[in-house]
PDB file of N, CA and C in Angstrom:
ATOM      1  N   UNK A   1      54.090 118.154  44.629  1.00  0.00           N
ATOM      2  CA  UNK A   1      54.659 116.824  44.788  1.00  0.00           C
ATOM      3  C   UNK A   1      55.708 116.598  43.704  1.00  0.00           C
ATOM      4  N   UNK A   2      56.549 115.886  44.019  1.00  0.00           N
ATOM      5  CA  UNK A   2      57.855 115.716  43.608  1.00  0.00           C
ATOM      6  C   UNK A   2      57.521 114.699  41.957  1.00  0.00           C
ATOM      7  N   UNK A   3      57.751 114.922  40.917  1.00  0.00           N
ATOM      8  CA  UNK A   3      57.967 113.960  39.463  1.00  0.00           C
ATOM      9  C   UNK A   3      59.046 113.204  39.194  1.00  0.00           C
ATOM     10  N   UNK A   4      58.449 112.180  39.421  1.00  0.00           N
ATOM     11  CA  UNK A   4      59.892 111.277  38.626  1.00  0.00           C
ATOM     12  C   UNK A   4      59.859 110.849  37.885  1.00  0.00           C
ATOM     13  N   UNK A   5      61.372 110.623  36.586  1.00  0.00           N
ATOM     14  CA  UNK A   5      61.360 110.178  35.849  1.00  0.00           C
ATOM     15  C   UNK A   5      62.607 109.312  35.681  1.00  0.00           C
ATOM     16  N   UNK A   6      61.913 107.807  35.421  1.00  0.00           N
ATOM     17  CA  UNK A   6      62.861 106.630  34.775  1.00  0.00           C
ATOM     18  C   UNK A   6      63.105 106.650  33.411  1.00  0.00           C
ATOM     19  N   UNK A   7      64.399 106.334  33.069  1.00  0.00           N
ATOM     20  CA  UNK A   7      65.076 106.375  31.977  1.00  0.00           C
ATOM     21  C   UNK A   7      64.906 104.388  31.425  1.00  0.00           C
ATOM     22  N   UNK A   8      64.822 104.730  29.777  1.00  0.00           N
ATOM     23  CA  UNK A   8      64.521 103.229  30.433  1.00  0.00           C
ATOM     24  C   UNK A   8      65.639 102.575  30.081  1.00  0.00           C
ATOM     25  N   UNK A   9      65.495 101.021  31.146  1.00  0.00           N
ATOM     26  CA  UNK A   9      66.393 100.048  31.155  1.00  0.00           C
ATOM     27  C   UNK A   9      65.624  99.017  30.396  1.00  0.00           C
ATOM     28  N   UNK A  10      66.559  98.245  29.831  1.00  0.00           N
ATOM     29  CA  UNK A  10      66.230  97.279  28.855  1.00  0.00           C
ATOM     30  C   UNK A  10      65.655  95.996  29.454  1.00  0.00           C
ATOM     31  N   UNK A  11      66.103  95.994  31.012  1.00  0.00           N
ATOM     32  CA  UNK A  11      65.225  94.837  31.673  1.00  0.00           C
ATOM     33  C   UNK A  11      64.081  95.339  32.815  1.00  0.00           C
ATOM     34  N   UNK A  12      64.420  96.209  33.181  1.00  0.00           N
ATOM     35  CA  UNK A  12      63.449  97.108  34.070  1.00  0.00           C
ATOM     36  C   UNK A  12      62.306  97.483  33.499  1.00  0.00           C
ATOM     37  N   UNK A  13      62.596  98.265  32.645  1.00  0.00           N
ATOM     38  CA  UNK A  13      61.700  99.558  32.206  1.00  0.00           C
ATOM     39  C   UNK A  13      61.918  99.883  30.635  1.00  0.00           C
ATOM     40  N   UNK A  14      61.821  99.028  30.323  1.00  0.00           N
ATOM     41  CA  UNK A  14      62.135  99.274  28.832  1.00  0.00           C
ATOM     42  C   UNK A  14      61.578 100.498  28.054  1.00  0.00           C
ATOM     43  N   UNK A  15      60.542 100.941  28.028  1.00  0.00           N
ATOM     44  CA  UNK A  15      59.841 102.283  27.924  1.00  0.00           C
ATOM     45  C   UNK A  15      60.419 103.006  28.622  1.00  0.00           C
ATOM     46  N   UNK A  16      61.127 103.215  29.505  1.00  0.00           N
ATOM     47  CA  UNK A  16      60.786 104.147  30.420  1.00  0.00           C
ATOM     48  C   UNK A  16      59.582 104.690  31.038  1.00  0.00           C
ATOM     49  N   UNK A  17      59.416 105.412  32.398  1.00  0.00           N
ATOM     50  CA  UNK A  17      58.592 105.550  32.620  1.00  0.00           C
ATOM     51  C   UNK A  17      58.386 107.462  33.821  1.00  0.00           C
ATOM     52  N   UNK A  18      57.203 107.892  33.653  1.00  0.00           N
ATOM     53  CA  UNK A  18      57.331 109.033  34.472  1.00  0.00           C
ATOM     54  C   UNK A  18      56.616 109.159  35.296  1.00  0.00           C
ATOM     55  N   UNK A  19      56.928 109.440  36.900  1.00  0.00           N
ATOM     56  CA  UNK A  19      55.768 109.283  38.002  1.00  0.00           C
ATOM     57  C   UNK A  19      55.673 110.487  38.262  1.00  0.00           C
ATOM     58  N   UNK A  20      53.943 111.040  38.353  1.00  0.00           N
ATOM     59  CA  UNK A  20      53.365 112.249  38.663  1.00  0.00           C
ATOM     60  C   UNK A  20      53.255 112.088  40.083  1.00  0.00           C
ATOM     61  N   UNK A  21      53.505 113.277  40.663  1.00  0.00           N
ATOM     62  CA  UNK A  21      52.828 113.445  42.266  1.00  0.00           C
ATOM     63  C   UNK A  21      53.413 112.538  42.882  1.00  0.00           C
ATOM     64  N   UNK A  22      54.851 111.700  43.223  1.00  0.00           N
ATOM     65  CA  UNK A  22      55.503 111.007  43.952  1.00  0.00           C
ATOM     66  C   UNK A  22      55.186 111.364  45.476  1.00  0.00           C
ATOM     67  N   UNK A  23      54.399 110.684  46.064  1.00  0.00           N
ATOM     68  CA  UNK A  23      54.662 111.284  47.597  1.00  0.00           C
ATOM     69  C   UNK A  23      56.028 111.754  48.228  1.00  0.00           C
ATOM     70  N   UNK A  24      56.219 113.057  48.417  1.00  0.00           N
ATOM     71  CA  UNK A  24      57.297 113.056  49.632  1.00  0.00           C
ATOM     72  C   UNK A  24      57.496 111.965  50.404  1.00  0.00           C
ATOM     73  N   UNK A  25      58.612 111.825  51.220  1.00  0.00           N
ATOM     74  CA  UNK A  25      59.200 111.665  52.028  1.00  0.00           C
ATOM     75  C   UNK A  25      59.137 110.012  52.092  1.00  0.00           C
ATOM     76  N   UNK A  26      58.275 109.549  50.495  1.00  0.00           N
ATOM     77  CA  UNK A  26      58.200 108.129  49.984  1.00  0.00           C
ATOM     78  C   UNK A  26      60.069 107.522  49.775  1.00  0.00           C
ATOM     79  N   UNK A  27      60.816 106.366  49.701  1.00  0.00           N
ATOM     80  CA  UNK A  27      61.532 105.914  49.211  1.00  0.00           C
ATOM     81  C   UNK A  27      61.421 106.198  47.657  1.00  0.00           C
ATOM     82  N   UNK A  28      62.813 105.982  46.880  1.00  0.00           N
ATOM     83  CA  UNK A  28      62.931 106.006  45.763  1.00  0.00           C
ATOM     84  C   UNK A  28      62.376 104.143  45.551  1.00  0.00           C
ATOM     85  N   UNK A  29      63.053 103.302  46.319  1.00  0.00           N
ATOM     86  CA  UNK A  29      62.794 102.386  46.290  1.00  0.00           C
ATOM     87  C   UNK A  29      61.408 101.416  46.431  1.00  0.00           C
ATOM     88  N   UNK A  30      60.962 101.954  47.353  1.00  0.00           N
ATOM     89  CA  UNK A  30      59.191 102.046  46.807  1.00  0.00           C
ATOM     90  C   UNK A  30      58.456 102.643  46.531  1.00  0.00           C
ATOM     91  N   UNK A  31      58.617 103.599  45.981  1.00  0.00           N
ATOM     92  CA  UNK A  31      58.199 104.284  44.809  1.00  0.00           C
ATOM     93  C   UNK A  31      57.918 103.511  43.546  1.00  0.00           C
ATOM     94  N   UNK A  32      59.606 102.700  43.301  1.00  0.00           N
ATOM     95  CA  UNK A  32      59.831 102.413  42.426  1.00  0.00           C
ATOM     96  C   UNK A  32      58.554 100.974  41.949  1.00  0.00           C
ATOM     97  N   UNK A  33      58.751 100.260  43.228  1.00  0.00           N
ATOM     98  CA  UNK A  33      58.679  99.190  43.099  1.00  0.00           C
ATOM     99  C   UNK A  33      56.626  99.342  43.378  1.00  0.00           C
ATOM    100  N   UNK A  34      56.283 100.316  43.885  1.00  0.00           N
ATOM    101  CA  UNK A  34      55.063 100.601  44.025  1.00  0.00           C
ATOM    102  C   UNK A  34      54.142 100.969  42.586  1.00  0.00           C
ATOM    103  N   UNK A  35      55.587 101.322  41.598  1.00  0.00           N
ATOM    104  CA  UNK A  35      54.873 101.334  40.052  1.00  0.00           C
ATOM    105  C   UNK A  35      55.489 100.918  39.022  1.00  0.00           C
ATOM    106  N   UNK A  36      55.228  99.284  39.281  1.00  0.00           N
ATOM    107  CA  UNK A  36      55.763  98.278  38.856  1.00  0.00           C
ATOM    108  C   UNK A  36      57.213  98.364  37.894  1.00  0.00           C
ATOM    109  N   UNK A  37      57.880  98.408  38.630  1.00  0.00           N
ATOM    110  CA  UNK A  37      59.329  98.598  38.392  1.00  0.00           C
ATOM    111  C   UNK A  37      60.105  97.774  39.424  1.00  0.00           C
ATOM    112  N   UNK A  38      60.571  96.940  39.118  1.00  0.00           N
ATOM    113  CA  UNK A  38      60.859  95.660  39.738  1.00  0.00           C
ATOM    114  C   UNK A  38      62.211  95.901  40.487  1.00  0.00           C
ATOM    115  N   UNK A  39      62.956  96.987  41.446  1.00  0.00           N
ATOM    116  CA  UNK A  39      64.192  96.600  41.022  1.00  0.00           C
ATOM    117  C   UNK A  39      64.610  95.922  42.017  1.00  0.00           C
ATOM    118  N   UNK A  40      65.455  94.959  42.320  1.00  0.00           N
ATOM    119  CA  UNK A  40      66.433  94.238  43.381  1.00  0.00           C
ATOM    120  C   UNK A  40      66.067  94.659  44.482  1.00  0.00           C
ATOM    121  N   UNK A  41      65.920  94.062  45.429  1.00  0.00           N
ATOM    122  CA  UNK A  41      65.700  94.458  46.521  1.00  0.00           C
ATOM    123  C   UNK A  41      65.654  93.262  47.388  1.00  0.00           C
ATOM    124  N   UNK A  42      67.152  92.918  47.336  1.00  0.00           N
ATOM    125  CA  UNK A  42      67.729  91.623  47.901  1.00  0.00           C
ATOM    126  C   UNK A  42      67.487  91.381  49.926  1.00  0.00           C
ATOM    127  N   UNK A  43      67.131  92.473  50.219  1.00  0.00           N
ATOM    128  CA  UNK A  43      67.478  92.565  52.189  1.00  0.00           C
ATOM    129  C   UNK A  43      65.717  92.953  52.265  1.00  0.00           C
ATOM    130  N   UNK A  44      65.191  92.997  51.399  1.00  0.00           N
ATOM    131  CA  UNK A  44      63.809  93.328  51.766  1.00  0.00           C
ATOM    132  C   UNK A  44      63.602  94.843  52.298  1.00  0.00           C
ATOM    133  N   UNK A  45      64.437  95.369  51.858  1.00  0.00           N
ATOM    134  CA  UNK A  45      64.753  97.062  52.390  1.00  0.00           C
ATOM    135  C   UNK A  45      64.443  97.576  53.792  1.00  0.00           C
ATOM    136  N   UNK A  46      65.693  96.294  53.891  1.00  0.00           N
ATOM    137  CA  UNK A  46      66.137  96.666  55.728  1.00  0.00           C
ATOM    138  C   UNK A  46      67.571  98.072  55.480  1.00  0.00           C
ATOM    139  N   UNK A  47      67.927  98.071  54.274  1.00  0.00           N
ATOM    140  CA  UNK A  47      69.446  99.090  54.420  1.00  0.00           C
ATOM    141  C   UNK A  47      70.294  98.503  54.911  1.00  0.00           C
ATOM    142  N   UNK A  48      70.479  96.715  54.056  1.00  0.00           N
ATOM    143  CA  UNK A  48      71.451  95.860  54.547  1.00  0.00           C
ATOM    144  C   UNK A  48      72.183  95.638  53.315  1.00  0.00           C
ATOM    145  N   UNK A  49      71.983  95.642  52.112  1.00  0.00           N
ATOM    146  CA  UNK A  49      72.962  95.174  51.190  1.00  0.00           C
ATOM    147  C   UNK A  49      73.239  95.800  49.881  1.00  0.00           C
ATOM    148  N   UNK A  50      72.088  96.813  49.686  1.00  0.00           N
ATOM    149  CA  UNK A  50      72.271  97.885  48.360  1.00  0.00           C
ATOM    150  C   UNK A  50      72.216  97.471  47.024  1.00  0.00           C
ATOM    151  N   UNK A  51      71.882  96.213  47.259  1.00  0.00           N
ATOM    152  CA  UNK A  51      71.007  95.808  45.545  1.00  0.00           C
ATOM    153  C   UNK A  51      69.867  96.461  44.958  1.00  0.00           C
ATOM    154  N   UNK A  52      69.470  97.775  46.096  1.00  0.00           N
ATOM    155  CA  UNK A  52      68.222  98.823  45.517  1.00  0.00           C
ATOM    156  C   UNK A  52      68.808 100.190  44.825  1.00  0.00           C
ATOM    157  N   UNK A  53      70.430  99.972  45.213  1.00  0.00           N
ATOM    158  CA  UNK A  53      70.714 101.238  44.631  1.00  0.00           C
ATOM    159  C   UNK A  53      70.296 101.775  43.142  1.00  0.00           C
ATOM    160  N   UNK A  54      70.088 103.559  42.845  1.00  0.00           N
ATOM    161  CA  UNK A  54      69.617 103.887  42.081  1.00  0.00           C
ATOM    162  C   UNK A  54      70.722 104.678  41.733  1.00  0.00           C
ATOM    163  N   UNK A  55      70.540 105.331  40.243  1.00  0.00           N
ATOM    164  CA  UNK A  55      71.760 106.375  40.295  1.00  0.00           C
ATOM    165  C   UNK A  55      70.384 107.841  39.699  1.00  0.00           C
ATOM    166  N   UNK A  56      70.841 109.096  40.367  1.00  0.00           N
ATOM    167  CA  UNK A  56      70.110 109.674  40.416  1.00  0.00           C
ATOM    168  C   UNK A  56      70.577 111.061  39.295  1.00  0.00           C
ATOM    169  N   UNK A  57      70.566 110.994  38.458  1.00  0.00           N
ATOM    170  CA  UNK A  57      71.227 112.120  37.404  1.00  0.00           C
ATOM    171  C   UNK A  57      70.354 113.834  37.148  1.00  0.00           C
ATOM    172  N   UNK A  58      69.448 113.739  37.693  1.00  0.00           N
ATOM    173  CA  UNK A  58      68.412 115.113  37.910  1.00  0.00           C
ATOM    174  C   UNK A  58      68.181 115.584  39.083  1.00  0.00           C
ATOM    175  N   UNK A  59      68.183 116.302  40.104  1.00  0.00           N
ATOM    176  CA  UNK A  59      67.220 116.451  41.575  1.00  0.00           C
ATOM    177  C   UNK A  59      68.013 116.021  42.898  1.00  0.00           C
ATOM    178  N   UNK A  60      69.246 115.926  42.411  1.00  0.00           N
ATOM    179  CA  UNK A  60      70.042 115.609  43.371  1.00  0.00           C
ATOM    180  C   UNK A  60      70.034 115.647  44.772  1.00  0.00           C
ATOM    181  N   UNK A  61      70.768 117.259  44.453  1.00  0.00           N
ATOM    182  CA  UNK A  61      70.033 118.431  45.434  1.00  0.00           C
ATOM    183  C   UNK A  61      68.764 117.944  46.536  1.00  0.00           C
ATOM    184  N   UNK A  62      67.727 118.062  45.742  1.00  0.00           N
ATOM    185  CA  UNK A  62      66.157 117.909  46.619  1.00  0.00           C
ATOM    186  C   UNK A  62      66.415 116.603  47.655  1.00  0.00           C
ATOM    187  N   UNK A  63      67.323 115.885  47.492  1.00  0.00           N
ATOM    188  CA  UNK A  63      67.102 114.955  48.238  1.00  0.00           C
ATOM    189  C   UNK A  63      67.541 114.872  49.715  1.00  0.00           C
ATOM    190  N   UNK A  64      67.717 114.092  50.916  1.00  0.00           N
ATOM    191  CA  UNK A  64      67.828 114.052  52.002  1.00  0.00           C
ATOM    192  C   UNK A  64      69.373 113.722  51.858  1.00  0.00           C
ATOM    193  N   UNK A  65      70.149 113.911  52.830  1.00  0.00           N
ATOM    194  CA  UNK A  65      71.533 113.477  53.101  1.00  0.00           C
ATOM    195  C   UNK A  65      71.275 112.374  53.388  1.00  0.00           C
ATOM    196  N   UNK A  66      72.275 111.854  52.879  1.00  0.00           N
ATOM    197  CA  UNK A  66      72.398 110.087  53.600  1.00  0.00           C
ATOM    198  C   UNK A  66      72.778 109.981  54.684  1.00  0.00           C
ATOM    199  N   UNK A  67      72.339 108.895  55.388  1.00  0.00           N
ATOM    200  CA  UNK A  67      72.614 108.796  56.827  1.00  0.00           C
ATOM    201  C   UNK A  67      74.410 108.124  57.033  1.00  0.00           C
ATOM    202  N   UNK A  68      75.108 108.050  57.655  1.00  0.00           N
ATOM    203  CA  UNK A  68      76.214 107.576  57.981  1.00  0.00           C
ATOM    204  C   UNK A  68      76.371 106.364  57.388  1.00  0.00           C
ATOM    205  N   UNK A  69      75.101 105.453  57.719  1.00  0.00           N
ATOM    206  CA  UNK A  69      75.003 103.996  57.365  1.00  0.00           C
ATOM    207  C   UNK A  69      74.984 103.555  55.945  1.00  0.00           C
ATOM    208  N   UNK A  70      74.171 104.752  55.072  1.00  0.00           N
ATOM    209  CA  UNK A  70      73.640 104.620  54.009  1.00  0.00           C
ATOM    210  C   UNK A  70      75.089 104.909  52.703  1.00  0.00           C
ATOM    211  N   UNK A  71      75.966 106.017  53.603  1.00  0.00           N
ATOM    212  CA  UNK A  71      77.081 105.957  52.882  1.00  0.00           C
ATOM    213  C   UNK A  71      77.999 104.966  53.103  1.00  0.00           C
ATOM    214  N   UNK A  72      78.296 104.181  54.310  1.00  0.00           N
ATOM    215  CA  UNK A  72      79.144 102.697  54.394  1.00  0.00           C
ATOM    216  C   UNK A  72      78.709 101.945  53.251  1.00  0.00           C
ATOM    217  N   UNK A  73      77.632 101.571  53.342  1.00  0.00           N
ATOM    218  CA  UNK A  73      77.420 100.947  52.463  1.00  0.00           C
ATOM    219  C   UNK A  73      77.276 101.290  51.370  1.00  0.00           C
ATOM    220  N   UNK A  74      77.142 102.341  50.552  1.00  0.00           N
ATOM    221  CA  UNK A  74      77.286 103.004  49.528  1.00  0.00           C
ATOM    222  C   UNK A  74      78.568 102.090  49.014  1.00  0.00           C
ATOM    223  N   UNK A  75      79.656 102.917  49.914  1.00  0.00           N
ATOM    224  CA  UNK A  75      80.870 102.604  49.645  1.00  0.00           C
ATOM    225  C   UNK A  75      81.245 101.340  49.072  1.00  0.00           C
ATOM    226  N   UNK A  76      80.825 100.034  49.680  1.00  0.00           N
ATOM    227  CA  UNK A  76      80.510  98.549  49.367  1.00  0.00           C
ATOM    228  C   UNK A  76      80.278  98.107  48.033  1.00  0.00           C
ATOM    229  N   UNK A  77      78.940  98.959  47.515  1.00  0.00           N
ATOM    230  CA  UNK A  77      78.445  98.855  46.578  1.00  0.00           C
ATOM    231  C   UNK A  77      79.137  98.297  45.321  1.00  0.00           C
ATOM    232  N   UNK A  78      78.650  97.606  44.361  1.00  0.00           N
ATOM    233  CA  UNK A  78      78.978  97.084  43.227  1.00  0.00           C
ATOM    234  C   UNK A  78      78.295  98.478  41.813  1.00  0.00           C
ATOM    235  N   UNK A  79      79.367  98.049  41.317  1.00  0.00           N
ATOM    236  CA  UNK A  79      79.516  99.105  40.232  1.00  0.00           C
ATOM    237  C   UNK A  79      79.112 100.468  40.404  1.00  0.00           C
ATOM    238  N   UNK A  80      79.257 101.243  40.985  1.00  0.00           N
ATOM    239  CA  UNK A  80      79.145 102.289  41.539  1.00  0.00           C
ATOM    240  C   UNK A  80      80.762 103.297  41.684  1.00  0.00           C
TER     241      UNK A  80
END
């Protein structure tokens, strides 16, 4: 199973934090928010507005392609 690790943010995660045994094929986004890590999640994670975006600096690779939709809106995105 996949490890993740948060870097920490000063309002998020101030410690930082590291998740053992992440379920596959789980969201980053509830993942996140499944171990108490609060982040934005303005559309209720319908994949309507991207206030869940993450930036991913390790494991890139391992991850799934984004869907068509997921890069439009990428594109949208604030500070990114």
């Amino acid at each position: 199973m996949p490890k993740v690790t948060v870097l920490p943010h000063a309002e998020l995660c101030p410690e930082g934090k590291t998740i053992e045994n992440a379920p596959e094929g789980q969201t980053i986004c509830d993942l996140l928010l499944d171990n108490d890590i609060e982040i934005d999640h303005a559309c209720e994670k319908s994949c309507a507005c991207t206030t869940c975006h993450v930036i991913v600096r390790k494991g890139f690779d391992s991850l799934e392609e984004p869907s068509e939709i997921e890069e439009d809106l990428l594109d949208q995105a604030w500070g990114l």
